[in-house]
Each structure stands twice: as C-alpha cells, then as structure tokens.
N, C-alpha and C. Protein backbone atom coordinates (compact mmCIF):
# COMPACT_ATOMS: atom_id res chain seq x y z
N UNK A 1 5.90 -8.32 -15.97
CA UNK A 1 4.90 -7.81 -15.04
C UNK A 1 3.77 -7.19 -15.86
N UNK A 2 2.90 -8.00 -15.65
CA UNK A 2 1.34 -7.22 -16.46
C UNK A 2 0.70 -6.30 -15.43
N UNK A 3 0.26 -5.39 -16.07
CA UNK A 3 -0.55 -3.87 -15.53
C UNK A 3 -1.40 -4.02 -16.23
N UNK A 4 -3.12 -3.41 -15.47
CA UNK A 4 -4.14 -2.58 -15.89
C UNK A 4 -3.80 -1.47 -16.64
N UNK A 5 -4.79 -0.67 -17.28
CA UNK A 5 -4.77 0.23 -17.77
C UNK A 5 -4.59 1.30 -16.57
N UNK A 6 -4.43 1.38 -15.58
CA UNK A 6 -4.49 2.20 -14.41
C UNK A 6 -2.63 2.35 -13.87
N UNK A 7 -2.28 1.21 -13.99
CA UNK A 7 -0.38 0.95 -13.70
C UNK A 7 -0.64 -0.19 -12.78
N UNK A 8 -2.10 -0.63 -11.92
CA UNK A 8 -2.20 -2.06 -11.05
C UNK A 8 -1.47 -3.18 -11.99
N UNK A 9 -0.66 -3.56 -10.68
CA UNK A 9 -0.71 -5.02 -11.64
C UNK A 9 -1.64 -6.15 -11.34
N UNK A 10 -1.95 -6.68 -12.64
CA UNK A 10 -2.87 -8.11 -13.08
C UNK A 10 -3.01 -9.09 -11.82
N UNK A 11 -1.56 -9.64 -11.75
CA UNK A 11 -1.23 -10.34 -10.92
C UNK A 11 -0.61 -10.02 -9.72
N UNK A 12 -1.03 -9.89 -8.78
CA UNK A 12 -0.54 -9.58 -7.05
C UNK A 12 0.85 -10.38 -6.59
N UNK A 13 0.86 -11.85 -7.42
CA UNK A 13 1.44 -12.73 -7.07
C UNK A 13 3.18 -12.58 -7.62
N UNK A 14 3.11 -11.29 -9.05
CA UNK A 14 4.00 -11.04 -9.35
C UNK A 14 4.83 -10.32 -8.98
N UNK A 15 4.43 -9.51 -7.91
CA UNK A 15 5.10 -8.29 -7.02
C UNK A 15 6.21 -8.90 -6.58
N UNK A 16 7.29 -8.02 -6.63
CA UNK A 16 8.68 -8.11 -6.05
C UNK A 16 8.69 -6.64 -5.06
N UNK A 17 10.14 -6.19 -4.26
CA UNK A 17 10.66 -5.50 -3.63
C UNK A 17 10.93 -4.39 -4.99
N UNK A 18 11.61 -5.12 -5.75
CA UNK A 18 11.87 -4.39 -6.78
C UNK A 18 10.87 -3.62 -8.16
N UNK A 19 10.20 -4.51 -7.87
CA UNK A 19 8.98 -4.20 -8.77
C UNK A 19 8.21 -2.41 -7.77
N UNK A 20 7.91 -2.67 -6.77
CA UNK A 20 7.57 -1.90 -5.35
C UNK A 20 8.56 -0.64 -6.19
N UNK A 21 9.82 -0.56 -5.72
CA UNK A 21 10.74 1.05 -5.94
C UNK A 21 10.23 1.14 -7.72
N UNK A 22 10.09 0.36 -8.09
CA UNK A 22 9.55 0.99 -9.52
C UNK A 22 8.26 1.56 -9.68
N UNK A 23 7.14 0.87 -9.35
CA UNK A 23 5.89 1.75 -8.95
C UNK A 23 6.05 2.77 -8.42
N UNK A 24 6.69 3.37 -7.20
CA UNK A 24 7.42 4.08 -6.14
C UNK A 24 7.83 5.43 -7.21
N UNK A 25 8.74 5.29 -8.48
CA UNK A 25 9.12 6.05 -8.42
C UNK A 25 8.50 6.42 -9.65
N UNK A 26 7.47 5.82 -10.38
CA UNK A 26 6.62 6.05 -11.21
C UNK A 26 5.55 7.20 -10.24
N UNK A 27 5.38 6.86 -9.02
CA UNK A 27 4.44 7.87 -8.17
C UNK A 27 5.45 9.05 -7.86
N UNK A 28 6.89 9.10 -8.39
CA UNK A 28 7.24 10.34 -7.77
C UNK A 28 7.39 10.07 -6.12
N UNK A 29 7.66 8.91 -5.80
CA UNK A 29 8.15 8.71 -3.91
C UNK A 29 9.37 7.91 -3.98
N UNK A 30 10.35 7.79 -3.09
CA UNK A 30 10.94 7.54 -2.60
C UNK A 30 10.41 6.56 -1.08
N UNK A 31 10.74 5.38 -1.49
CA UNK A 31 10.32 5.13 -0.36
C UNK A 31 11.25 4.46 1.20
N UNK A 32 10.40 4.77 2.36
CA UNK A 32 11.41 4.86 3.68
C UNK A 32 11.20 3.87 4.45
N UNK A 33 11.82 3.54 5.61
CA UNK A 33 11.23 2.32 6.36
C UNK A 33 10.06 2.51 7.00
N UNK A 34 9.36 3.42 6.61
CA UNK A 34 7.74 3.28 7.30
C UNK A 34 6.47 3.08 6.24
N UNK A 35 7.54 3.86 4.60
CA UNK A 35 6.63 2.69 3.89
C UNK A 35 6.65 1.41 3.99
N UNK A 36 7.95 0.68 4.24
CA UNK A 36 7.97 -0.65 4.13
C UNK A 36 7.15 -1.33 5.02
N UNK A 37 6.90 -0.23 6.11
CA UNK A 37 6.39 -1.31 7.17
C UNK A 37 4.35 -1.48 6.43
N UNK A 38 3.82 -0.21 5.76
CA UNK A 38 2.82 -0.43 5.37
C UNK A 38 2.84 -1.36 4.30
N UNK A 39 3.85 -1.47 3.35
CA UNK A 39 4.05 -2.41 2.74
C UNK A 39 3.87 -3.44 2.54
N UNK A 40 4.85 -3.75 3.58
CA UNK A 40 4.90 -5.34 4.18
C UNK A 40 3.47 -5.85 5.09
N UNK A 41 2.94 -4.85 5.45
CA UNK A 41 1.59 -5.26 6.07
C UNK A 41 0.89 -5.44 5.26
N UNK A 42 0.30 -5.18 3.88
CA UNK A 42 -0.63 -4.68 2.88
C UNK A 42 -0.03 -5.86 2.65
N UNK A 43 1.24 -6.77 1.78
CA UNK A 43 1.63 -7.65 1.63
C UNK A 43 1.49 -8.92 1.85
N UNK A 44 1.53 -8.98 3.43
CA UNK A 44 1.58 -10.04 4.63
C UNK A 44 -0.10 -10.34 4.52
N UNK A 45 -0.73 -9.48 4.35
CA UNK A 45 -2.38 -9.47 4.84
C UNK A 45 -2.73 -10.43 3.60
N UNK A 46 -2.36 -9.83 2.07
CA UNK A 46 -3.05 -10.37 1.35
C UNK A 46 -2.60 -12.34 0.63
N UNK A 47 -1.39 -12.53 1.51
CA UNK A 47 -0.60 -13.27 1.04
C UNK A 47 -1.39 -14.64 2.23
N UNK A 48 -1.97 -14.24 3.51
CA UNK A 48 -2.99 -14.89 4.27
C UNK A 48 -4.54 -15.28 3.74
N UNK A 49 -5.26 -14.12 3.14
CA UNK A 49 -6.45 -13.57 3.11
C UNK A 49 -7.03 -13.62 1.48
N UNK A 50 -5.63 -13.25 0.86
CA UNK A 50 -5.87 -13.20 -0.53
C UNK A 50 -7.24 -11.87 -1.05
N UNK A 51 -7.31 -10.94 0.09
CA UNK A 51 -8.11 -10.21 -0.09
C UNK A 51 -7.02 -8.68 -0.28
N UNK A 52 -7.41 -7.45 -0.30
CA UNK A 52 -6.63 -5.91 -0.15
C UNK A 52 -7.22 -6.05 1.23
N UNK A 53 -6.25 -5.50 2.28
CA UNK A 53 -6.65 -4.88 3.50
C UNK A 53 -6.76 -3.61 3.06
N UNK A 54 -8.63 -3.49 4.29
CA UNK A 54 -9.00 -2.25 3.95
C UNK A 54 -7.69 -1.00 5.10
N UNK A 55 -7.57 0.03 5.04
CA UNK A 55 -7.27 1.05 5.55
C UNK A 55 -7.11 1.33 6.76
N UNK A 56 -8.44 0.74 7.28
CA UNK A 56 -8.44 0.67 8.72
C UNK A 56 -7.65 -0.67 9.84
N UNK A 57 -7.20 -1.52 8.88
CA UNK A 57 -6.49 -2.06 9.60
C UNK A 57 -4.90 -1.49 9.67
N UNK A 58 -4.78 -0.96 8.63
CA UNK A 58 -3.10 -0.94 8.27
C UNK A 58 -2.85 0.49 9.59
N UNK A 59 -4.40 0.75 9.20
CA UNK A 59 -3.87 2.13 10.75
C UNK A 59 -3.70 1.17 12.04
N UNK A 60 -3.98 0.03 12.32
CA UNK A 60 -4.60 -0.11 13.94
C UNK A 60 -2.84 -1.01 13.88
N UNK A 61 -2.49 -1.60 12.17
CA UNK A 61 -0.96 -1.91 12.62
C UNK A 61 0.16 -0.80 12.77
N UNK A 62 -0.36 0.49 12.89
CA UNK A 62 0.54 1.53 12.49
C UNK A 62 0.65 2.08 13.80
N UNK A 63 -0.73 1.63 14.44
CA UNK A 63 -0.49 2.43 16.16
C UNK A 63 0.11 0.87 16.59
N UNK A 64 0.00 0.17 16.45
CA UNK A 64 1.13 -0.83 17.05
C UNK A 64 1.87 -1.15 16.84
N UNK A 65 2.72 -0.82 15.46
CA UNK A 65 4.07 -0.72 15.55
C UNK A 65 4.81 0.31 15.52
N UNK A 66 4.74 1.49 15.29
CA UNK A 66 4.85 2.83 15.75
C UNK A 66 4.31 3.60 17.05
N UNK A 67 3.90 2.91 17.80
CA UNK A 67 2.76 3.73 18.75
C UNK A 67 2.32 5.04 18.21
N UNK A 68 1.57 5.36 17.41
CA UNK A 68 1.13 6.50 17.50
C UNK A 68 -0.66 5.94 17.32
N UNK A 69 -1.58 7.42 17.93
CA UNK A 69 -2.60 7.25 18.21
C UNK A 69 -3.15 7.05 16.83
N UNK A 70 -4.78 6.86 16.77
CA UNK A 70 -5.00 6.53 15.29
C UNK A 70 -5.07 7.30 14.49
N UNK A 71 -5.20 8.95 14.58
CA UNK A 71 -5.68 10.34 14.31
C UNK A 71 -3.81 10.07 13.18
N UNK A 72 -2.97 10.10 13.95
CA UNK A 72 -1.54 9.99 13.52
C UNK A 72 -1.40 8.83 12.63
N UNK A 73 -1.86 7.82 12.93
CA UNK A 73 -1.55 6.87 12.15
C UNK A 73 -2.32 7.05 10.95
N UNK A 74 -3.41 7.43 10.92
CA UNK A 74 -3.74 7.66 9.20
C UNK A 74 -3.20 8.82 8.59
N UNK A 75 -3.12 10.14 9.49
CA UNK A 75 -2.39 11.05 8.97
C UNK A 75 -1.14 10.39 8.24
N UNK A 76 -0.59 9.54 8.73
CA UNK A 76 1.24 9.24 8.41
C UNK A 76 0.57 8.62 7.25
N UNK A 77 -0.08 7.62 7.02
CA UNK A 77 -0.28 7.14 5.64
C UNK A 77 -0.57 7.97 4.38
N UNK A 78 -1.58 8.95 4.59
CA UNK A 78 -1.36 10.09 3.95
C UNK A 78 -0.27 10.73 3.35
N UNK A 79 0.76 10.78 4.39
CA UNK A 79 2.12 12.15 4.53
C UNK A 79 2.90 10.86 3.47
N UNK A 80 2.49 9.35 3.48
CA UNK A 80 3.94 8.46 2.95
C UNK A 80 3.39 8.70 1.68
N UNK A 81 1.84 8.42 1.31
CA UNK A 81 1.32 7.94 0.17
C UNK A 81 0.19 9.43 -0.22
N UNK A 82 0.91 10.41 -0.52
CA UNK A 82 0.14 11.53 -0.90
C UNK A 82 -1.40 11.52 -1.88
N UNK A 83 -1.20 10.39 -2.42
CA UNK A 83 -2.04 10.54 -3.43
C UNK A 83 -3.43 9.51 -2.97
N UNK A 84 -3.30 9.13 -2.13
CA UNK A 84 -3.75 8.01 -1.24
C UNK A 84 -3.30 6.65 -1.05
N UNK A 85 -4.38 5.77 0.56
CA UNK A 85 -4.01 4.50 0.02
C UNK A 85 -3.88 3.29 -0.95
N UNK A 86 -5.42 3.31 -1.71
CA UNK A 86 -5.92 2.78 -3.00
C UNK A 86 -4.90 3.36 -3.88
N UNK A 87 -4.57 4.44 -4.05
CA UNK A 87 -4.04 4.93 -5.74
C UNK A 87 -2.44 4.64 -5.49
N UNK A 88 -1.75 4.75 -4.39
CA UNK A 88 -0.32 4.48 -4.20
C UNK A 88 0.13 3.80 -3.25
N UNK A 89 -0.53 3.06 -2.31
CA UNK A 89 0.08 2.33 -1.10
C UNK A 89 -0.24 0.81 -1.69
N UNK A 90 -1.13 0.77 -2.48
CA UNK A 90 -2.04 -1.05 -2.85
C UNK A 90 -1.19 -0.96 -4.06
N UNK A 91 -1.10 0.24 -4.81
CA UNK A 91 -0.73 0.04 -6.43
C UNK A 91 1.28 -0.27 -6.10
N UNK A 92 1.87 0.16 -4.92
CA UNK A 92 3.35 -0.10 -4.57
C UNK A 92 2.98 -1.45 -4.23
N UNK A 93 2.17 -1.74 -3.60
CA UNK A 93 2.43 -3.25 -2.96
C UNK A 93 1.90 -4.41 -3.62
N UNK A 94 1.77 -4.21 -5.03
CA UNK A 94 1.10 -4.66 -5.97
C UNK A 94 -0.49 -5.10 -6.20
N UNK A 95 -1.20 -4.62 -5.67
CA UNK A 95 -2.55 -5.18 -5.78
C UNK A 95 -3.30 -4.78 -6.56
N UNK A 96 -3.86 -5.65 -7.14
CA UNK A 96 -4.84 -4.99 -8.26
C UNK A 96 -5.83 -3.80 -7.61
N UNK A 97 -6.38 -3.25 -8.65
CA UNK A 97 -7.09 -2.22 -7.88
C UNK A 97 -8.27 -2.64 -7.27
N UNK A 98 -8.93 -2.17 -6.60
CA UNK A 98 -9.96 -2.89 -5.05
C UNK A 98 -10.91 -2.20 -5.86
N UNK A 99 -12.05 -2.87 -6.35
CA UNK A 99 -13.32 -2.57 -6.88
C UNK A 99 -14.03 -1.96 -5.73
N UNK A 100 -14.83 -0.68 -6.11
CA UNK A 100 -15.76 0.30 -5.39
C UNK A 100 -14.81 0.57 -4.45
N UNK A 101 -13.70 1.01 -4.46
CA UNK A 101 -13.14 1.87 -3.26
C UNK A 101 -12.78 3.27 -4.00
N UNK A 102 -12.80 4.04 -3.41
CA UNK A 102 -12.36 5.20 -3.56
C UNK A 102 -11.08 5.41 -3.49
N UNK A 103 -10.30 6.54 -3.74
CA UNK A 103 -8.69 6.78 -3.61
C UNK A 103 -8.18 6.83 -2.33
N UNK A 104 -9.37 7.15 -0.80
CA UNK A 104 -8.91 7.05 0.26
C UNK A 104 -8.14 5.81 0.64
C-alpha cells in the first residue's frame, strides 16, 4: 500500500476493510457501524464517480439512513471523525487527498 507524504494512499483502488482499521487506528479511532456506514458510502460513491464525495452528500445519506435531521447528521460525522472529514473519514476510506479542500 503506497501513501503520500500526508498517510493518503496513492492508489484508492488499493483500499481494503483491513487497510481502513489500520488507518483507523493510526488516527487513534476505533471504528463502529456508523463509521462503516460513512465508509461504505465515501467508498460506493467513488467506486461509481471515481471522484471524493463532497460532505454534503454523505450528510443527506446520513439523514437517510439514520434518520436524523441534517444539523445531526454532520454533527455525527464530526463526533465519528474528530479530526474531520478530509483528514480522517477520506484518509480511512482510502482516498487520496481532495485538492483545495480544507479539513472540514
């Protein structure tokens, strides 16, 4: 598995489950079935799109598969991925890092 100088990996295409709890615990998380579900969305999106989903979608899948409103649903991404989405939710789900985004 090749990494940036940042811990992204190179290749998106190389991401495993397992690769995921290793990033995971390089961030100091543990992760639960509601990371997985951002996970697997961040995953699913780019494996269609071949692009990073921005933020605002992973909330609008978070009020629909959790029902919670959207205020909650980004809060929860926050509460999973403390450090943000860009720096720990894209870097678990392997994506290289998203040029001009910020850590939100």
């Amino acid at each position: 598995m090749k990494r940036d100088e940042e811990g992204y990996l190179v290749n998106p295409e190389d991401w495993t489950k397992e690769i995921a709890i290793e990033l995971a615990k390089e961030e100091q998380l543990e992760l639960n079935d509601e990371c997985w579900i951002v996970i697997d969305f961040i995953r699913d999106y780019y494996s269609k799109r071949k692009i990073v989903v921005d933020i605002r979608h992973v909330v609008k899948h978070l009020v629909n598969e959790l029902d919670y409103d959207k205020k909650q649903a980004r809060n929860q991404i926050f509460k999973l991925f403390p450090y943000g989405y860009v720096k720990q939710a894209c870097k678990i789900a392997g994506m290289k890092r998203p040029r001009g985004w910020s850590s939100g």
